[in-house]
C-alpha atoms as a PDB file:
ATOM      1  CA  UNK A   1      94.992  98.713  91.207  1.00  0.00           C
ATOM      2  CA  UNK A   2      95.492  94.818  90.793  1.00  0.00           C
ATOM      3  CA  UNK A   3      99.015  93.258  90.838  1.00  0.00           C
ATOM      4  CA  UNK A   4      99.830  92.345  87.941  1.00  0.00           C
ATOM      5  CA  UNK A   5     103.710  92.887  87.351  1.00  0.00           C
ATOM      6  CA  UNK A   6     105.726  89.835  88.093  1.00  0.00           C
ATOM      7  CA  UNK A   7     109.479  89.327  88.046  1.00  0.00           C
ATOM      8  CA  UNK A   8     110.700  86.683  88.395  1.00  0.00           C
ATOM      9  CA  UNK A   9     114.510  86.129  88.733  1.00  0.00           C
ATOM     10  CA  UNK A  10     117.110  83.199  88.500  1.00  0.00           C
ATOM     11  CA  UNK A  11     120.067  82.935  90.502  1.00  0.00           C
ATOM     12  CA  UNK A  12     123.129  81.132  90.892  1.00  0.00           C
ATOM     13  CA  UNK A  13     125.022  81.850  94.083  1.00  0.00           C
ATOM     14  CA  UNK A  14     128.858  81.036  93.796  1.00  0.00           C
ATOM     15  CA  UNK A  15     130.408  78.170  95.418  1.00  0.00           C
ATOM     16  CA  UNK A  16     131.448  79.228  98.907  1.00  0.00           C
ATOM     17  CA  UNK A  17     128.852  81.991  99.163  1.00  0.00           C
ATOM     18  CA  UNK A  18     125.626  80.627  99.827  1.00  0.00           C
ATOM     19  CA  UNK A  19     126.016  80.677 103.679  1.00  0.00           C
ATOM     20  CA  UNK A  20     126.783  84.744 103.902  1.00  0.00           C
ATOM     21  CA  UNK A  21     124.217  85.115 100.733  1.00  0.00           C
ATOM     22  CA  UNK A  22     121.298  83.521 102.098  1.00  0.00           C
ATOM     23  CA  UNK A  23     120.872  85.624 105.361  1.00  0.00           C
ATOM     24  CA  UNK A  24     120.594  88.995 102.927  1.00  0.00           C
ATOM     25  CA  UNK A  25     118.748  87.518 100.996  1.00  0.00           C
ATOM     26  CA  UNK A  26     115.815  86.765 103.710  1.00  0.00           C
ATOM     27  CA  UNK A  27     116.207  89.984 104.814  1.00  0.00           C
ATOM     28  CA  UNK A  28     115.690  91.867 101.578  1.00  0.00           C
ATOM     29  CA  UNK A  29     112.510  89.931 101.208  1.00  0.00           C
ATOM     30  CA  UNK A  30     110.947  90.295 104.683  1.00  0.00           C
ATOM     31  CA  UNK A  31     112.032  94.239 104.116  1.00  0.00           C
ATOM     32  CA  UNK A  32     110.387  94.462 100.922  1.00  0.00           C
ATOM     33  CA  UNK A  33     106.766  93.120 101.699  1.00  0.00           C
ATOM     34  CA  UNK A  34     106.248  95.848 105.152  1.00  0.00           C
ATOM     35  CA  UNK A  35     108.010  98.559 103.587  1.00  0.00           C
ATOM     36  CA  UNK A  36     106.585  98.846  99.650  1.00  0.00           C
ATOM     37  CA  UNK A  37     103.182  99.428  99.471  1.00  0.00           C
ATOM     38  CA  UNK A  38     103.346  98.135  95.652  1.00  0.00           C
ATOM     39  CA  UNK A  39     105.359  94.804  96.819  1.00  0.00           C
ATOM     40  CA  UNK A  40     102.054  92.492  98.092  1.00  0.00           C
ATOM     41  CA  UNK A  41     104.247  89.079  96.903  1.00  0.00           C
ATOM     42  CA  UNK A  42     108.535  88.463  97.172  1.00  0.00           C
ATOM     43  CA  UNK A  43     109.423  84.417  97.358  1.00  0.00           C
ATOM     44  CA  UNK A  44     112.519  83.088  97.455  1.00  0.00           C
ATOM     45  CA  UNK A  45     112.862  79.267  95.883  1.00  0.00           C
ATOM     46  CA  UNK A  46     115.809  77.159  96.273  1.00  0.00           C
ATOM     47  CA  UNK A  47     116.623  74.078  94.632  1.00  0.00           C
ATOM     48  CA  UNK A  48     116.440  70.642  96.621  1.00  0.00           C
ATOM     49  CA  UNK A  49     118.786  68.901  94.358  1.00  0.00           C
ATOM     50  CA  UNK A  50     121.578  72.242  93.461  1.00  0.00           C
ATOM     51  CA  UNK A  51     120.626  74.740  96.707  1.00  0.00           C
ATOM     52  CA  UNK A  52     123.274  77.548  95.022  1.00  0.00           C
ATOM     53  CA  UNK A  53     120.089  77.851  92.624  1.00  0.00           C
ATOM     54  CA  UNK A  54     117.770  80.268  93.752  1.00  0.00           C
ATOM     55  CA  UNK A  55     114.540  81.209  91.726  1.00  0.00           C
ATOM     56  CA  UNK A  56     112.575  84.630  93.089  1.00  0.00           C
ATOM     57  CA  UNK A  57     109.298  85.080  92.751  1.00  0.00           C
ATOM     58  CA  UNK A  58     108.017  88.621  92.824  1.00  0.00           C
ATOM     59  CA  UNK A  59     104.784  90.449  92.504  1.00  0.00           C
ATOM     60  CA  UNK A  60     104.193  94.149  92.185  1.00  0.00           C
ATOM     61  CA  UNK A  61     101.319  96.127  91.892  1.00  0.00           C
ATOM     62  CA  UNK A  62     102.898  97.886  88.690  1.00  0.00           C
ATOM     63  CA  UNK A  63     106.446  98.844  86.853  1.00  0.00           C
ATOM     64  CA  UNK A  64     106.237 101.717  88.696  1.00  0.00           C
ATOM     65  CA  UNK A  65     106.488  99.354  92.532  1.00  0.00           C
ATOM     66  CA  UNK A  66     108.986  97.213  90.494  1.00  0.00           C
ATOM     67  CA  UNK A  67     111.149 100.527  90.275  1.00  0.00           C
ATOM     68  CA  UNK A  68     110.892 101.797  93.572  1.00  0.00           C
ATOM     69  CA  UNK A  69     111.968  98.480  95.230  1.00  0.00           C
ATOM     70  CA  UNK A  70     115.331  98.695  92.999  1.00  0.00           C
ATOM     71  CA  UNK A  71     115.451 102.390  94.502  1.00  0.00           C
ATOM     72  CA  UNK A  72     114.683 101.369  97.715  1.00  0.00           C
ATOM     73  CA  UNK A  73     117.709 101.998 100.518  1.00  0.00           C
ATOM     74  CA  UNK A  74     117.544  97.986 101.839  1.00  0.00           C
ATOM     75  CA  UNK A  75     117.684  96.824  97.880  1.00  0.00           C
ATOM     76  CA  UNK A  76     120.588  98.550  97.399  1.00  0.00           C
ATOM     77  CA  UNK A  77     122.564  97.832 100.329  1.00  0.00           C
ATOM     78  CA  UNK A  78     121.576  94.140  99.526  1.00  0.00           C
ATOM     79  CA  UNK A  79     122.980  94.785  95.870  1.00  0.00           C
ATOM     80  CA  UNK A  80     125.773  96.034  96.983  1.00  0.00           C
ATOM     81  CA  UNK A  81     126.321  93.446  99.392  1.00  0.00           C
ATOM     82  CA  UNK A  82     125.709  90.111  97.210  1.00  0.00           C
ATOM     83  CA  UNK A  83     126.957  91.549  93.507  1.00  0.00           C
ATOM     84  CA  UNK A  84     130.034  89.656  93.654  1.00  0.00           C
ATOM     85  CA  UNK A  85     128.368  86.552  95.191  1.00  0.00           C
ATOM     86  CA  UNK A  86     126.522  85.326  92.196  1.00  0.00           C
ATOM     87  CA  UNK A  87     127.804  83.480  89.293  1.00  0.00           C
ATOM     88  CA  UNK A  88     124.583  84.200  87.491  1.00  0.00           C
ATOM     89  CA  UNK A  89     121.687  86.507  87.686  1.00  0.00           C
ATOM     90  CA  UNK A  90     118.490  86.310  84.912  1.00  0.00           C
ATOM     91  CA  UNK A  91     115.185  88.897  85.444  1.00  0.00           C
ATOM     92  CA  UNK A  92     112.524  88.119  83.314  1.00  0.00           C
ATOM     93  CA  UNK A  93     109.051  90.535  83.817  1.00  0.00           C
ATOM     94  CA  UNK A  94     105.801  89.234  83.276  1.00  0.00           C
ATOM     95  CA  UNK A  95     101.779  90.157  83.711  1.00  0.00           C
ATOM     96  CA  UNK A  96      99.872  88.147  85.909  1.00  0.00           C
ATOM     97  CA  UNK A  97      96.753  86.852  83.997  1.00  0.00           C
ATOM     98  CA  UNK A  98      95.398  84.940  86.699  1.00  0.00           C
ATOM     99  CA  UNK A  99      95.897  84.466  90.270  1.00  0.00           C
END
């Protein structure tokens, strides 16, 4: 099966937080990619000119992959962990079309 479900997700990290956010947040990534056979895409994007603004850029082979990564033991320590870091969290799903 082709990827083709995207998420991609804003974030604002609170003031004071980015340093102890940032480090979980790399890890959650590099754990997702080795670990989920349906992750084959997770980039994190920060902002040059605001760096508390994080955009992620993920791509799963289905909504199926999408759900076991929010199941998955290292996403949920890393929820747990950054919840009351952010000042703002968006998730918007898409298909990839092309790519």
């Amino acid at each position: 099966m082709s990827a083709n479900h995207v998420v991609v997700v804003d974030l604002v990290v609170g003031a004071g937080h980015l340093k102890a956010f940032m480090p979980l947040m790399l890890e959650n990534a590099r754990a997702s990619l080795p670990v989920e056979p349906g992750c084959v895409r997770f980039d994190i994007c920060q902002d040059e000119d605001a760096p508390c603004r994080l955009l992620l850029y993920e791509v799963y082979d289905d909504e199926v992959a999408f759900a076991a990564h929010l199941a998955s033991p290292h996403y949920r320590t890393f929820e747990i962990a950054t919840s009351s870091m952010l000042a703002a969290k968006s998730v918007r799903t898409m298909t990839l079309r092309a790519g």
